[in-house]
Protein backbone atom coordinates (compact mmCIF):
# COMPACT_ATOMS: atom_id res chain seq x y z
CA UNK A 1 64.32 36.22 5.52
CA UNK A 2 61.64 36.79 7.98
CA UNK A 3 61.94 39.18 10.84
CA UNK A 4 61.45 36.23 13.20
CA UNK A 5 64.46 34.64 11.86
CA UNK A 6 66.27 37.65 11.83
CA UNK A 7 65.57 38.29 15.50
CA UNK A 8 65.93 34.88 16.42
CA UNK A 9 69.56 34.12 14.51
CA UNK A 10 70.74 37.76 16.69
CA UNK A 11 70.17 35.81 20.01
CA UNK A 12 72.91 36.51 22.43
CA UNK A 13 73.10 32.98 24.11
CA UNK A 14 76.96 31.67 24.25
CA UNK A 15 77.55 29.11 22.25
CA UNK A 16 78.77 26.58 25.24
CA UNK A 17 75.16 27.08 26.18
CA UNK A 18 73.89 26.19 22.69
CA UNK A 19 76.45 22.95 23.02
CA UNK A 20 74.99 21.85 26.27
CA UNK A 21 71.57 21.55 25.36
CA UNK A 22 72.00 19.74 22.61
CA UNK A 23 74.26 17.27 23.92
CA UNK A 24 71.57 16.76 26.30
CA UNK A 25 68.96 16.07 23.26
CA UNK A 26 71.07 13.79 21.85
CA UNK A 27 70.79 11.89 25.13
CA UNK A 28 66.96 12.17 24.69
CA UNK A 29 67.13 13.86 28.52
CA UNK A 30 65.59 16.84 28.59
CA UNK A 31 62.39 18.31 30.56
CA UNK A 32 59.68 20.06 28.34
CA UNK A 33 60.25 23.17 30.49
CA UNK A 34 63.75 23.30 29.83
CA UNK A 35 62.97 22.47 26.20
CA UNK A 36 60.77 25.44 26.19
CA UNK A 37 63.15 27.88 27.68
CA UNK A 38 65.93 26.88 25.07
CA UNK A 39 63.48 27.56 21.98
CA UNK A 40 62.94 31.20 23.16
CA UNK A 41 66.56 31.95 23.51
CA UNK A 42 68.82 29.87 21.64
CA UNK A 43 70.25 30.71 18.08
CA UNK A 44 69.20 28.51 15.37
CA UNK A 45 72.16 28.86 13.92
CA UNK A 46 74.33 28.00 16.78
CA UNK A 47 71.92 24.97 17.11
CA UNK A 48 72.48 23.61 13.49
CA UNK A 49 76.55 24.15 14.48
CA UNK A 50 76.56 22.52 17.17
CA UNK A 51 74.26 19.23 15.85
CA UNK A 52 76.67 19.17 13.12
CA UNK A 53 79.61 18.91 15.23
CA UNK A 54 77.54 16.53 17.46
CA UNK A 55 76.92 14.03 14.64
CA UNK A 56 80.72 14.12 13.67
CA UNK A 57 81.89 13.40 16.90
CA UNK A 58 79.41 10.80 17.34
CA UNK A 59 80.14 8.96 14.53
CA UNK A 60 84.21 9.60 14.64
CA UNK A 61 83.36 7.95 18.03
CA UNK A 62 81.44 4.72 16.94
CA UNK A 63 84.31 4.77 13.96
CA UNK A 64 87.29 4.28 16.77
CA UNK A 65 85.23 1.71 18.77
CA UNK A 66 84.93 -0.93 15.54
CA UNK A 67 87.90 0.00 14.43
CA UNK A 68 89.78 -0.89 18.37
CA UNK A 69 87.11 -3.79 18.49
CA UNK A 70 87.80 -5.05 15.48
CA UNK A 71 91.64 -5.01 15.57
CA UNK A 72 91.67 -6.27 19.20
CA UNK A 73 90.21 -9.75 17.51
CA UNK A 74 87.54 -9.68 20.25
CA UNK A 75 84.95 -9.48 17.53
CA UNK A 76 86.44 -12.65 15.50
């Protein structure tokens, strides 16, 4: 590993930080400044977390909404 990686994985940014910005890029709402900022401080590894547990929770979402759609017979 790198001594870039190593420095940047030993980032002290919380992780409710880390969770924040990238809810906000899954929204697709964030300014290039504020893009900028959270590439010099965030952890990478907090980042992949966190986009994991985005995607789950996006997708345990859209699961709940067919299923309730689906057995409401609004969709038939």
């Amino acid at each position: 590993m790198s001594d870039d990686l190593k420095g940047a994985s030993q980032r002290p940014v919380s992780f409710l930080h880390t969770v924040q910005a990238v809810a906000w890029s899954f929204f697709g709402v964030r300014r290039r400044a504020g893009f900028e900022q959270d590439v010099q401080k965030l952890n990478p590894v907090h980042v992949i977390v966190a986009g994991i547990i985005g995607a789950l929770l996006f997708i345990a979402v859209l699961v709940l909404l067919v299923r309730w759609v689906v057995g409401s017979g609004v969709a038939a």
